[in-house]
PDB file of N, CA and C in Angstrom:
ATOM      1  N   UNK A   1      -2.555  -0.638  31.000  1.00  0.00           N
ATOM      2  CA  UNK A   1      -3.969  -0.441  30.744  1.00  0.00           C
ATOM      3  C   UNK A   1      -4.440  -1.557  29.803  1.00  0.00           C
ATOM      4  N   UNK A   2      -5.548  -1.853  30.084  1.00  0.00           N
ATOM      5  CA  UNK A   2      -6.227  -3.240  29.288  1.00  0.00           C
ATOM      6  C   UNK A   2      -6.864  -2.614  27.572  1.00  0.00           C
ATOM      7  N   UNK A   3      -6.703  -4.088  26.875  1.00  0.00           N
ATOM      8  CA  UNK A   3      -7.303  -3.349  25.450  1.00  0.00           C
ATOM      9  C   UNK A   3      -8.937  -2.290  25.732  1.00  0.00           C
ATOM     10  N   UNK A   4      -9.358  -2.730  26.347  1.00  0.00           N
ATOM     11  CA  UNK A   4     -10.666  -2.173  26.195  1.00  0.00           C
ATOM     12  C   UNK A   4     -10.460  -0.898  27.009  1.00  0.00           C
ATOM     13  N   UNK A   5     -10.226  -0.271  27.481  1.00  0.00           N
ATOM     14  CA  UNK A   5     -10.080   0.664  28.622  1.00  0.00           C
ATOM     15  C   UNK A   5      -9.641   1.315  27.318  1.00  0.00           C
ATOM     16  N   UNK A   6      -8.456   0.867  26.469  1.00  0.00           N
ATOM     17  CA  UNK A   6      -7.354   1.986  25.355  1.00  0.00           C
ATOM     18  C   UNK A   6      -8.451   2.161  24.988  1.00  0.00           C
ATOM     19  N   UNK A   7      -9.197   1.439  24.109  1.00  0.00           N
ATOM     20  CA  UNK A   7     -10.064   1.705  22.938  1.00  0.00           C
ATOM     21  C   UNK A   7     -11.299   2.834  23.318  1.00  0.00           C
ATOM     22  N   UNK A   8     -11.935   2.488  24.387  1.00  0.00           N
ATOM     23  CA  UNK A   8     -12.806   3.658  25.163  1.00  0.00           C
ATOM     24  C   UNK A   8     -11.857   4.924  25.342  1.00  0.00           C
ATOM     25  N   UNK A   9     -10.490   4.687  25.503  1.00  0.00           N
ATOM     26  CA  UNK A   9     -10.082   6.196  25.899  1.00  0.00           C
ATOM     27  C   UNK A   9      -9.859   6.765  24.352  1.00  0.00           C
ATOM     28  N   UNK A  10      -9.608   6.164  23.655  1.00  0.00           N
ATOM     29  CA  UNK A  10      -9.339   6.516  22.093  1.00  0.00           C
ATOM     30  C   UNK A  10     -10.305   6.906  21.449  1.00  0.00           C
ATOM     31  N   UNK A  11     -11.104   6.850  21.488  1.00  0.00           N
ATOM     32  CA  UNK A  11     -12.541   7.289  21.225  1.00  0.00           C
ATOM     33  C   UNK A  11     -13.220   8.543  22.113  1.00  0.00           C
ATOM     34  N   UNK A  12     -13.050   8.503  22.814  1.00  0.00           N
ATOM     35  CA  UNK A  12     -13.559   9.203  23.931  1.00  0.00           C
ATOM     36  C   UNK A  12     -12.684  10.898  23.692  1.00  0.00           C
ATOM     37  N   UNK A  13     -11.430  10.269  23.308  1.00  0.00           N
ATOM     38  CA  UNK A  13     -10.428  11.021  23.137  1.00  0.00           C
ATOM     39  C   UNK A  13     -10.532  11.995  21.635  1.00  0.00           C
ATOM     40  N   UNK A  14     -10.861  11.363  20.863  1.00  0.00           N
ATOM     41  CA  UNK A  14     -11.253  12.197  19.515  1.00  0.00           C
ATOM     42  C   UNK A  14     -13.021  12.799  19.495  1.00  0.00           C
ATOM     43  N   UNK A  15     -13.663  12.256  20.367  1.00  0.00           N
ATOM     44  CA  UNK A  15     -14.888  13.393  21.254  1.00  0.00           C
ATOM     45  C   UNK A  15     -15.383  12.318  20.176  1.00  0.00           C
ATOM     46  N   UNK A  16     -15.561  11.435  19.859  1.00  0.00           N
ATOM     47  CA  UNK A  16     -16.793  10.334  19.401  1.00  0.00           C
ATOM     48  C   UNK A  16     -17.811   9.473  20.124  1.00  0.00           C
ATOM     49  N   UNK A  17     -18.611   9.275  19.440  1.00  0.00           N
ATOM     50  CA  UNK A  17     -19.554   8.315  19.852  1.00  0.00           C
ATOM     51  C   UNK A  17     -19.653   7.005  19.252  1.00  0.00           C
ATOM     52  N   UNK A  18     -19.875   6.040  19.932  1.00  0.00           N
ATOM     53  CA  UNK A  18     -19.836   4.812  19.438  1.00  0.00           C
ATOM     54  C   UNK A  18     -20.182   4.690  18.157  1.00  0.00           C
ATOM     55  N   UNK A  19     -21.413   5.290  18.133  1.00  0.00           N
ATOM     56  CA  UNK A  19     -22.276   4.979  16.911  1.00  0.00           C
ATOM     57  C   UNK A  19     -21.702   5.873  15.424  1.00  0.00           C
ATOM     58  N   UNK A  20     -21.047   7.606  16.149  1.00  0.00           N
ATOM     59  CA  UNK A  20     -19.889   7.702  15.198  1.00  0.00           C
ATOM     60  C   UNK A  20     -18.973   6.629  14.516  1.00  0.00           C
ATOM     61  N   UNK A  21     -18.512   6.283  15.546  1.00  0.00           N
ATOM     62  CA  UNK A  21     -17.401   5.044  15.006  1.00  0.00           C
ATOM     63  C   UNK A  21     -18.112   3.659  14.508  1.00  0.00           C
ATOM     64  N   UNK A  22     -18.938   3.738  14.816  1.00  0.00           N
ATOM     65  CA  UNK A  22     -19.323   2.298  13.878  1.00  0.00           C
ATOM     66  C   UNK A  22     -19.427   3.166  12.635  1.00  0.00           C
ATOM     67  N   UNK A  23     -19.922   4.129  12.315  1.00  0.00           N
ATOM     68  CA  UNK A  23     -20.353   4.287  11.172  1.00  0.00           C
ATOM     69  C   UNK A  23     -19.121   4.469  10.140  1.00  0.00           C
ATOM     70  N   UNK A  24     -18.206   5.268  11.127  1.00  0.00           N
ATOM     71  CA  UNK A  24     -16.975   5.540  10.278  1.00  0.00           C
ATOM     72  C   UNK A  24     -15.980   4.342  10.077  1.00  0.00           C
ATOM     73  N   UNK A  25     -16.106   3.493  10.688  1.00  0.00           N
ATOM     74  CA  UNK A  25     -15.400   1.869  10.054  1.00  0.00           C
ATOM     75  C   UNK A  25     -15.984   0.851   9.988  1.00  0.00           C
ATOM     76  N   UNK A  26     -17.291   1.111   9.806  1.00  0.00           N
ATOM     77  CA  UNK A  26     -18.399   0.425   8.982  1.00  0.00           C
ATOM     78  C   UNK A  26     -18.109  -1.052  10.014  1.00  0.00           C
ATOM     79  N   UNK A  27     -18.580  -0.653  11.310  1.00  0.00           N
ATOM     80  CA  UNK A  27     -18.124  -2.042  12.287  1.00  0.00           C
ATOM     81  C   UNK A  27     -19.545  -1.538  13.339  1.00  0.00           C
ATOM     82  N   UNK A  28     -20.123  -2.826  13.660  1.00  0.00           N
ATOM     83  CA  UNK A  28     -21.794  -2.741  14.645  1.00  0.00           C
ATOM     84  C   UNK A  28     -20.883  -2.120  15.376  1.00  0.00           C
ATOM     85  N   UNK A  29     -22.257  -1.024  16.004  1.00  0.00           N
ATOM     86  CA  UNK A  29     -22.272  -0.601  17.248  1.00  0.00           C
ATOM     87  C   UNK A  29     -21.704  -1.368  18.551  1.00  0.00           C
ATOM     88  N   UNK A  30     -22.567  -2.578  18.094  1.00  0.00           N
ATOM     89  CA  UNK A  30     -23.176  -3.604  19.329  1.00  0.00           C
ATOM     90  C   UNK A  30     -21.510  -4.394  19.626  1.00  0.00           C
ATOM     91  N   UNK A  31     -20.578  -4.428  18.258  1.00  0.00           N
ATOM     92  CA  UNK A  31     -18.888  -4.739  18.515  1.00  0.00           C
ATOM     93  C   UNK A  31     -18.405  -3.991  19.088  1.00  0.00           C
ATOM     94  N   UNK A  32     -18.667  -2.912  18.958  1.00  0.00           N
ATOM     95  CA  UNK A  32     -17.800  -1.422  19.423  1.00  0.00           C
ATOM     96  C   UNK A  32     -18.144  -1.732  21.127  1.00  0.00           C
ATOM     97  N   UNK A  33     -19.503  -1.772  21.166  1.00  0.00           N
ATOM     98  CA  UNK A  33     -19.533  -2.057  22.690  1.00  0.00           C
ATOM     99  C   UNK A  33     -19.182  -3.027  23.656  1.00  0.00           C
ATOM    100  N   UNK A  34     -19.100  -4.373  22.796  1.00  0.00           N
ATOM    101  CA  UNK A  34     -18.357  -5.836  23.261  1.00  0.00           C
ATOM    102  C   UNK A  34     -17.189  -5.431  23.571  1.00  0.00           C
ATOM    103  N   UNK A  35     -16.317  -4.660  22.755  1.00  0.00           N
ATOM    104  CA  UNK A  35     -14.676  -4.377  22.949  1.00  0.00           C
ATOM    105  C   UNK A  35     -14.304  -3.562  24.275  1.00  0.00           C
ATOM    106  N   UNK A  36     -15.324  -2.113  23.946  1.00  0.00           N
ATOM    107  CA  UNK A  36     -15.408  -1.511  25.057  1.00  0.00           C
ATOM    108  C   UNK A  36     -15.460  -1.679  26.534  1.00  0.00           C
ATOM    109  N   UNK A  37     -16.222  -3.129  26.535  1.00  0.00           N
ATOM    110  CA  UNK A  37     -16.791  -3.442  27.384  1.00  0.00           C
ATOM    111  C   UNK A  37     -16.036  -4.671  28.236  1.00  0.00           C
ATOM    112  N   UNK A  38     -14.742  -5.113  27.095  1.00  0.00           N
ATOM    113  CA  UNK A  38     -14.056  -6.190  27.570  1.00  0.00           C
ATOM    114  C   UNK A  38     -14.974  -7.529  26.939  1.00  0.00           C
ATOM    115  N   UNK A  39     -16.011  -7.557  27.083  1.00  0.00           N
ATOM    116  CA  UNK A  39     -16.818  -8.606  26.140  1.00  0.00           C
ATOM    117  C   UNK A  39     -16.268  -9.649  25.188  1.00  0.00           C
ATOM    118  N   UNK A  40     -15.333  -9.184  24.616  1.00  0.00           N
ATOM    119  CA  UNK A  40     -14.975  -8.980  22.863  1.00  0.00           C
ATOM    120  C   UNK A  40     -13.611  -8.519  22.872  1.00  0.00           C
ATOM    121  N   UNK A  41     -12.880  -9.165  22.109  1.00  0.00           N
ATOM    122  CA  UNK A  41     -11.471  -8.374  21.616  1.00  0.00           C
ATOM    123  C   UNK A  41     -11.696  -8.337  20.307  1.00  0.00           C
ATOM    124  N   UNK A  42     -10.843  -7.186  19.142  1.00  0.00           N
ATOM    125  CA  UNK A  42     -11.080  -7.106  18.298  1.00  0.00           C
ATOM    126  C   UNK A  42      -9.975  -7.757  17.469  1.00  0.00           C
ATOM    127  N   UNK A  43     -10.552  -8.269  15.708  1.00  0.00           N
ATOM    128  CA  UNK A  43      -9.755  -9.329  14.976  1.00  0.00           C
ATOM    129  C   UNK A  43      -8.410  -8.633  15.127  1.00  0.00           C
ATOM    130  N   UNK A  44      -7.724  -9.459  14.548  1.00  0.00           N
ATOM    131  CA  UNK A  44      -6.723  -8.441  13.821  1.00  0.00           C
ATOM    132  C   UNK A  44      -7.093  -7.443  12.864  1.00  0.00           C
ATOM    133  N   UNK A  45      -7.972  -7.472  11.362  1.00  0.00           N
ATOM    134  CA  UNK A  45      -8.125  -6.628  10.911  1.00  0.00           C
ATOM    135  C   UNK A  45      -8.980  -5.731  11.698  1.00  0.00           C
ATOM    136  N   UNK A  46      -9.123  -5.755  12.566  1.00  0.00           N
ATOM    137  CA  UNK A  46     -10.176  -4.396  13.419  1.00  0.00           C
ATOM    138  C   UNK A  46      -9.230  -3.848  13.754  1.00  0.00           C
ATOM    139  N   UNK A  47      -7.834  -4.517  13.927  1.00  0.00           N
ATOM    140  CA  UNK A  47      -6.984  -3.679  15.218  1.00  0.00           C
ATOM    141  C   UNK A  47      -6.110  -2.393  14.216  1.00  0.00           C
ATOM    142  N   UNK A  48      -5.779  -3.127  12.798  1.00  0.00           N
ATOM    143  CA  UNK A  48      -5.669  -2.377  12.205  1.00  0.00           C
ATOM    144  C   UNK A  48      -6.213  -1.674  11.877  1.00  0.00           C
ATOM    145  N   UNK A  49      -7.237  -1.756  11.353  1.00  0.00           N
ATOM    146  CA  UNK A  49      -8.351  -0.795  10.677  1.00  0.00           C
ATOM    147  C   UNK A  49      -8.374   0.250  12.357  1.00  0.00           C
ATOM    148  N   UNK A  50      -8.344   0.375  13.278  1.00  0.00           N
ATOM    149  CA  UNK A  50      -8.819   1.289  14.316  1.00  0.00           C
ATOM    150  C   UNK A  50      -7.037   1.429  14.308  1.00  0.00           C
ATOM    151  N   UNK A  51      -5.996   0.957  14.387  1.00  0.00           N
ATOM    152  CA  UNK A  51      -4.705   2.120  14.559  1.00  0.00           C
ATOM    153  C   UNK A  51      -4.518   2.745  13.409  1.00  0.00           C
ATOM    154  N   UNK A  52      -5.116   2.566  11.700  1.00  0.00           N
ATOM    155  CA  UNK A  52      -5.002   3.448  11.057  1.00  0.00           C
ATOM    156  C   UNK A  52      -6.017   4.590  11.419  1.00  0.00           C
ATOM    157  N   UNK A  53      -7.154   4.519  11.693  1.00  0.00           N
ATOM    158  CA  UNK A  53      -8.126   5.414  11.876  1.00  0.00           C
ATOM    159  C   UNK A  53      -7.728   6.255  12.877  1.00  0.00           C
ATOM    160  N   UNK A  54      -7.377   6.189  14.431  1.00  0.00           N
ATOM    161  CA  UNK A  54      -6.941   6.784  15.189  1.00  0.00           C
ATOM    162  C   UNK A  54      -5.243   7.311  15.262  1.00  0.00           C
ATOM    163  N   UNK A  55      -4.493   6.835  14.224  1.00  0.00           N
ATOM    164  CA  UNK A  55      -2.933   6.775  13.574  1.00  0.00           C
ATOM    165  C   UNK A  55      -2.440   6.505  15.392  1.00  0.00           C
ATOM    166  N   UNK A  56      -2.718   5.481  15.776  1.00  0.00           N
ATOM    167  CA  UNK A  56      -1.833   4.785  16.694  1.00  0.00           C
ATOM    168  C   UNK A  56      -1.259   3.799  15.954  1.00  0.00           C
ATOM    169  N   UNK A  57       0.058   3.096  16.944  1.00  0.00           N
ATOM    170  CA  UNK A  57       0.097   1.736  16.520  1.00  0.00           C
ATOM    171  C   UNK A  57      -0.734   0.518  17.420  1.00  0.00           C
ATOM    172  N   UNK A  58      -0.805  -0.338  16.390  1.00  0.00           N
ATOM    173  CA  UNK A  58      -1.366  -1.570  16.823  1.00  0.00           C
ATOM    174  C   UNK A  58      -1.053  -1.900  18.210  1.00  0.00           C
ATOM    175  N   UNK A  59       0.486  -1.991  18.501  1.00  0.00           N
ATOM    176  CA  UNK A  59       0.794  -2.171  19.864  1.00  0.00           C
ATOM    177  C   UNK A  59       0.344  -0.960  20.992  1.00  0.00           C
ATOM    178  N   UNK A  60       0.142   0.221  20.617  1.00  0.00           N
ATOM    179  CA  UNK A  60       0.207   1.278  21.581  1.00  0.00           C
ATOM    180  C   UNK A  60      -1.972   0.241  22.093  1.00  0.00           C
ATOM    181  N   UNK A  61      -2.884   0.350  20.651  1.00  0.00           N
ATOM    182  CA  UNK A  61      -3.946  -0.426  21.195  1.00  0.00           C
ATOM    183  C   UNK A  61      -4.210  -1.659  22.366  1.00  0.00           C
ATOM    184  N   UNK A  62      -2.604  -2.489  22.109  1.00  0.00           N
ATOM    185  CA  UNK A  62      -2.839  -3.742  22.653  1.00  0.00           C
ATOM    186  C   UNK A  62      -2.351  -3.737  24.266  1.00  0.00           C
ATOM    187  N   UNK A  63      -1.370  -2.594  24.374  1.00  0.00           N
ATOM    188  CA  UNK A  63      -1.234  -1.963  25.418  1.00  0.00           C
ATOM    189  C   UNK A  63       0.134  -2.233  25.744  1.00  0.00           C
ATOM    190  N   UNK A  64       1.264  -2.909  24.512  1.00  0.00           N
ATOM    191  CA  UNK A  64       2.100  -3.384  25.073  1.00  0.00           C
ATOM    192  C   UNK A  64       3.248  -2.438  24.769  1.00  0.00           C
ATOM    193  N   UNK A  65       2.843  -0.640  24.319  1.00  0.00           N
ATOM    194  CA  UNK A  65       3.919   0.288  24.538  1.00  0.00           C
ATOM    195  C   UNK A  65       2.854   1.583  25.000  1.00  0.00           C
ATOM    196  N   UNK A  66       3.726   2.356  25.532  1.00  0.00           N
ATOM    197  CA  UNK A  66       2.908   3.299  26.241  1.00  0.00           C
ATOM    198  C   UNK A  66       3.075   4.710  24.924  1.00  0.00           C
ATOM    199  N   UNK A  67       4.204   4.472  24.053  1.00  0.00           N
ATOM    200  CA  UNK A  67       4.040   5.584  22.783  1.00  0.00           C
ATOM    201  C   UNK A  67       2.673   5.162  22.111  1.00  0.00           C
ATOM    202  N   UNK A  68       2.148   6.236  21.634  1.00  0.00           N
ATOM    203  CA  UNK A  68       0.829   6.228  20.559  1.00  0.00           C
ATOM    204  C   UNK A  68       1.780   5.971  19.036  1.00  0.00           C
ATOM    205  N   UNK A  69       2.624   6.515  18.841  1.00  0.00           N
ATOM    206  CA  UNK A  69       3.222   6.401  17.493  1.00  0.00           C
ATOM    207  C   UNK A  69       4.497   5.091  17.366  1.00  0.00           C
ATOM    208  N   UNK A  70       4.089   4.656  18.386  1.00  0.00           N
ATOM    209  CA  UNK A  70       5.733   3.502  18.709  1.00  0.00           C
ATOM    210  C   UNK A  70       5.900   2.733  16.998  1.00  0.00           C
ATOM    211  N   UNK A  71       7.086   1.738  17.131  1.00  0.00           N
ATOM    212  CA  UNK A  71       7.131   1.182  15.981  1.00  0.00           C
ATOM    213  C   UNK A  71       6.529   0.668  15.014  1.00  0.00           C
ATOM    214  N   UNK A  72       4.752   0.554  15.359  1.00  0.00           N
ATOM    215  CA  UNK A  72       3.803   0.150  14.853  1.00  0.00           C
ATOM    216  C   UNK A  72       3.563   0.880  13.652  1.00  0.00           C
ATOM    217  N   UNK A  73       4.196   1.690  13.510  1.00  0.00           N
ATOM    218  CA  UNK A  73       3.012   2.521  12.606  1.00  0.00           C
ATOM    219  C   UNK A  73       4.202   2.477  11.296  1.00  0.00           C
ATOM    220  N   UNK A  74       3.355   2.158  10.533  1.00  0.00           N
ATOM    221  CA  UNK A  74       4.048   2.381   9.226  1.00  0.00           C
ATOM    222  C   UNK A  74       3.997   3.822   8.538  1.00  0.00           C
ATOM    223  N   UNK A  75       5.315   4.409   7.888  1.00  0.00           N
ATOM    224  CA  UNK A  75       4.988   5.669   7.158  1.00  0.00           C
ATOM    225  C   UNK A  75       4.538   5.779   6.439  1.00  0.00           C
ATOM    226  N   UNK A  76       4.078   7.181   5.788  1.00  0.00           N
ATOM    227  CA  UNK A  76       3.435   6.814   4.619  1.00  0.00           C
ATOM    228  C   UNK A  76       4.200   6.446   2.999  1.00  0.00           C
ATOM    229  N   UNK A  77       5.280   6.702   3.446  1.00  0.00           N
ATOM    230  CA  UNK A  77       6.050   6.124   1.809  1.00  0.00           C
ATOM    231  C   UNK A  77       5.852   4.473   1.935  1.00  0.00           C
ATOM    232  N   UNK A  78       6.009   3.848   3.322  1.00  0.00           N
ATOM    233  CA  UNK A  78       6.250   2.624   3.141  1.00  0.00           C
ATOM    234  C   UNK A  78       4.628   1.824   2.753  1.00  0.00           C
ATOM    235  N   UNK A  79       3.923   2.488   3.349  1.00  0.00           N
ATOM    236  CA  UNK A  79       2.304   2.592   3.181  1.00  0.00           C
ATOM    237  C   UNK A  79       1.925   2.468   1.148  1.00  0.00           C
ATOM    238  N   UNK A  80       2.505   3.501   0.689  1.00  0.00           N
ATOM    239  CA  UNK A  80       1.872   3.563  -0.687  1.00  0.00           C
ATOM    240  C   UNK A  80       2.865   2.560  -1.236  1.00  0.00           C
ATOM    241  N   UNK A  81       3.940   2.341  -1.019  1.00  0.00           N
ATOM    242  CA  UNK A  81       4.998   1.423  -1.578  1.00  0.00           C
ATOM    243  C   UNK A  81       3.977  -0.546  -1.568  1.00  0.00           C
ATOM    244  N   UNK A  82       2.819  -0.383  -0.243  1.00  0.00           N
ATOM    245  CA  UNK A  82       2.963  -1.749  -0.537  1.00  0.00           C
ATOM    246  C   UNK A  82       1.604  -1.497  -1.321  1.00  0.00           C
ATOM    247  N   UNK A  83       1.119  -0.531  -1.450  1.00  0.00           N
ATOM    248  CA  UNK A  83       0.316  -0.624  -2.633  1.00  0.00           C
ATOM    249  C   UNK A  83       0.440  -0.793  -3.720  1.00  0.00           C
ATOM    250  N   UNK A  84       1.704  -0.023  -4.034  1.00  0.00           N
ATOM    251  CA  UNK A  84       1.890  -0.511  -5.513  1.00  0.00           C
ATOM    252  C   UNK A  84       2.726  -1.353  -6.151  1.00  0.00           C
ATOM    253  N   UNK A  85       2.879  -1.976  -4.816  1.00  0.00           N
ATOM    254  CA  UNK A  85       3.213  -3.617  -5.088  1.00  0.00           C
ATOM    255  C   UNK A  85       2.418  -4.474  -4.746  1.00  0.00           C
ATOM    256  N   UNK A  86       1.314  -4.215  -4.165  1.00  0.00           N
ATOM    257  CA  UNK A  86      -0.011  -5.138  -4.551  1.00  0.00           C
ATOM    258  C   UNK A  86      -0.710  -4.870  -5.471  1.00  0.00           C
ATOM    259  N   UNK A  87      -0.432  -4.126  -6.534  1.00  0.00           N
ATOM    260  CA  UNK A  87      -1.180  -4.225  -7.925  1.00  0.00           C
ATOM    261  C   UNK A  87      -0.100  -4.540  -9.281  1.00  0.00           C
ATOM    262  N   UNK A  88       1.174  -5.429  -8.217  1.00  0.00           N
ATOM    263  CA  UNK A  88       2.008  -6.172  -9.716  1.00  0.00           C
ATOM    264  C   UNK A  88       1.386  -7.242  -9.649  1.00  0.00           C
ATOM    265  N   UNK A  89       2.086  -7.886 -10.647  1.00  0.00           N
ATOM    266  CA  UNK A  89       1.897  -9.863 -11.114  1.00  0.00           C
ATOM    267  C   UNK A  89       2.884 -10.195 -10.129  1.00  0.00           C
ATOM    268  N   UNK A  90       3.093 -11.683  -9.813  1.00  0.00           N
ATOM    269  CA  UNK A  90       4.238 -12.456  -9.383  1.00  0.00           C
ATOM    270  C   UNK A  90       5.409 -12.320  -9.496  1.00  0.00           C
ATOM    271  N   UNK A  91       5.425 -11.877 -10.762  1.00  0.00           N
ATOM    272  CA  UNK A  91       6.935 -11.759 -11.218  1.00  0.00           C
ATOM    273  C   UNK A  91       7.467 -10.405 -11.308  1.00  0.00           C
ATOM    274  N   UNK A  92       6.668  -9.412 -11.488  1.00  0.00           N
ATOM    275  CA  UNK A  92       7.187  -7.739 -11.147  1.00  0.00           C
ATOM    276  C   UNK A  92       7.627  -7.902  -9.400  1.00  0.00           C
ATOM    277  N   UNK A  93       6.480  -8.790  -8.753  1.00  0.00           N
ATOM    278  CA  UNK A  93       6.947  -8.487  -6.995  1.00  0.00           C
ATOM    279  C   UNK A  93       8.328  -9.140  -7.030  1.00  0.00           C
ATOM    280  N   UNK A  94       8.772 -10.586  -7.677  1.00  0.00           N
ATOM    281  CA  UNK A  94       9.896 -11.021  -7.454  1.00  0.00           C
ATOM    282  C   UNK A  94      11.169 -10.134  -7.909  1.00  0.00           C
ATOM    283  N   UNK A  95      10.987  -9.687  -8.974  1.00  0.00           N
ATOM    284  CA  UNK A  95      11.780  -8.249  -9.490  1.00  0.00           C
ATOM    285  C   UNK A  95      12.103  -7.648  -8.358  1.00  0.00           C
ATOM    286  N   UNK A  96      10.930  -6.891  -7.815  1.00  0.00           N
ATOM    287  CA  UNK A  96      11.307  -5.585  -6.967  1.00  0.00           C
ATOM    288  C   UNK A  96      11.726  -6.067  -5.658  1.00  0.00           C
ATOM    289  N   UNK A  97      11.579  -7.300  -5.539  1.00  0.00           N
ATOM    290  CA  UNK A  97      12.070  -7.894  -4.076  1.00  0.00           C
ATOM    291  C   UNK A  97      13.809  -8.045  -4.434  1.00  0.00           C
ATOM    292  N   UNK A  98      14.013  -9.089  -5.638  1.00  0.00           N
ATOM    293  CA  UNK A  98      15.354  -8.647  -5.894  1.00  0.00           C
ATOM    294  C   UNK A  98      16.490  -7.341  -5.808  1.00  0.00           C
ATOM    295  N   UNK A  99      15.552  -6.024  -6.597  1.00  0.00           N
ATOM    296  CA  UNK A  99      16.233  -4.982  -6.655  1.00  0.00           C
ATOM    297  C   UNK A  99      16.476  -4.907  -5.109  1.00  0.00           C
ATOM    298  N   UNK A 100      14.970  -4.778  -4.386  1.00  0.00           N
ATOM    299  CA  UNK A 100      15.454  -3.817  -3.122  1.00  0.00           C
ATOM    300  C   UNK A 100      16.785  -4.301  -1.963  1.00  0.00           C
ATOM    301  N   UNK A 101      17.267  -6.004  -2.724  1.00  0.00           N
ATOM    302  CA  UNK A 101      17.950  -6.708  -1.947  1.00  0.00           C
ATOM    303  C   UNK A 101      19.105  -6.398  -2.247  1.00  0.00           C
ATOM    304  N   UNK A 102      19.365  -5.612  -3.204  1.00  0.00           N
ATOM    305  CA  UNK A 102      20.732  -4.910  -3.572  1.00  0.00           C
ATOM    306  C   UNK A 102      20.617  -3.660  -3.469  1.00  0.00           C
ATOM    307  N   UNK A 103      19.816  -2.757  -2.739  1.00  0.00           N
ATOM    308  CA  UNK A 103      19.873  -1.557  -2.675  1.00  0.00           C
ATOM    309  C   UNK A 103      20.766  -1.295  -1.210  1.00  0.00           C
ATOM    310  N   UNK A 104      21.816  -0.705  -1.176  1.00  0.00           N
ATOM    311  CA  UNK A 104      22.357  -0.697   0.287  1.00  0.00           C
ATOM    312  C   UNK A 104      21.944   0.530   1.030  1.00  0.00           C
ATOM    313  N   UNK A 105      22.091   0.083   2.576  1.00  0.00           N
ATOM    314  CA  UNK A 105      21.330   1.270   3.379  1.00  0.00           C
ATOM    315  C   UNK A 105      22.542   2.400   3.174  1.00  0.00           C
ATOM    316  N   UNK A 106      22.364   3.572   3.433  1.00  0.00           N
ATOM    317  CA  UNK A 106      23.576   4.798   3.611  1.00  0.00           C
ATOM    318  C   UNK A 106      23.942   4.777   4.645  1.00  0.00           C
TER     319      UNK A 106
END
């Protein structure tokens, strides 16, 4: 199935309206309908911003797995983890990059 076909069924699928969804990821209507429409593909940050919103992965959008939850999707520990390593300095991230390089898997 083509990107635009997913994205209409993904929507369609949570009983929205375009204009719902623009509003709820603050993205024009008039994009929503380019994509829809094949017109338009969306950035990368759209693609994310719409597989977090709909909790697909990116790939299940792009069409290149047929799971909705395939490897795309990050959990949520790994999710808050890179948050709060985007609010160290340089040198706390080089730290915690060190530690985690000696942490062994079980």
């Amino acid at each position: 199935m083509e990107i635009h076909n997913i994205l209409k069924r993904l929507r369609m699928d949570a009983g929205l309206t375009q204009q719902q969804l623009s509003r709820d990821l603050d993205i024009g209507q008039a994009t929503i309908s380019q994509w829809e429409s094949g017109a338009s593909k969306p950035t990368a940050d759209a693609l994310i911003a719409l597989s977090k919103y709909y909790r697909v992965s990116v790939d299940f959008i792009l069409g290149t797995t047929l799971e909705e939850d395939g490897d795309g999707m990050m959990s949520q520990d790994v999710e808050e983890c890179i948050a709060l390593i985007d609010n160290l300095t340089n040198e706390q991230r080089y730290l915690v990059k060190e530690l985690l390089k000696h942490i062994k898997p079980f």
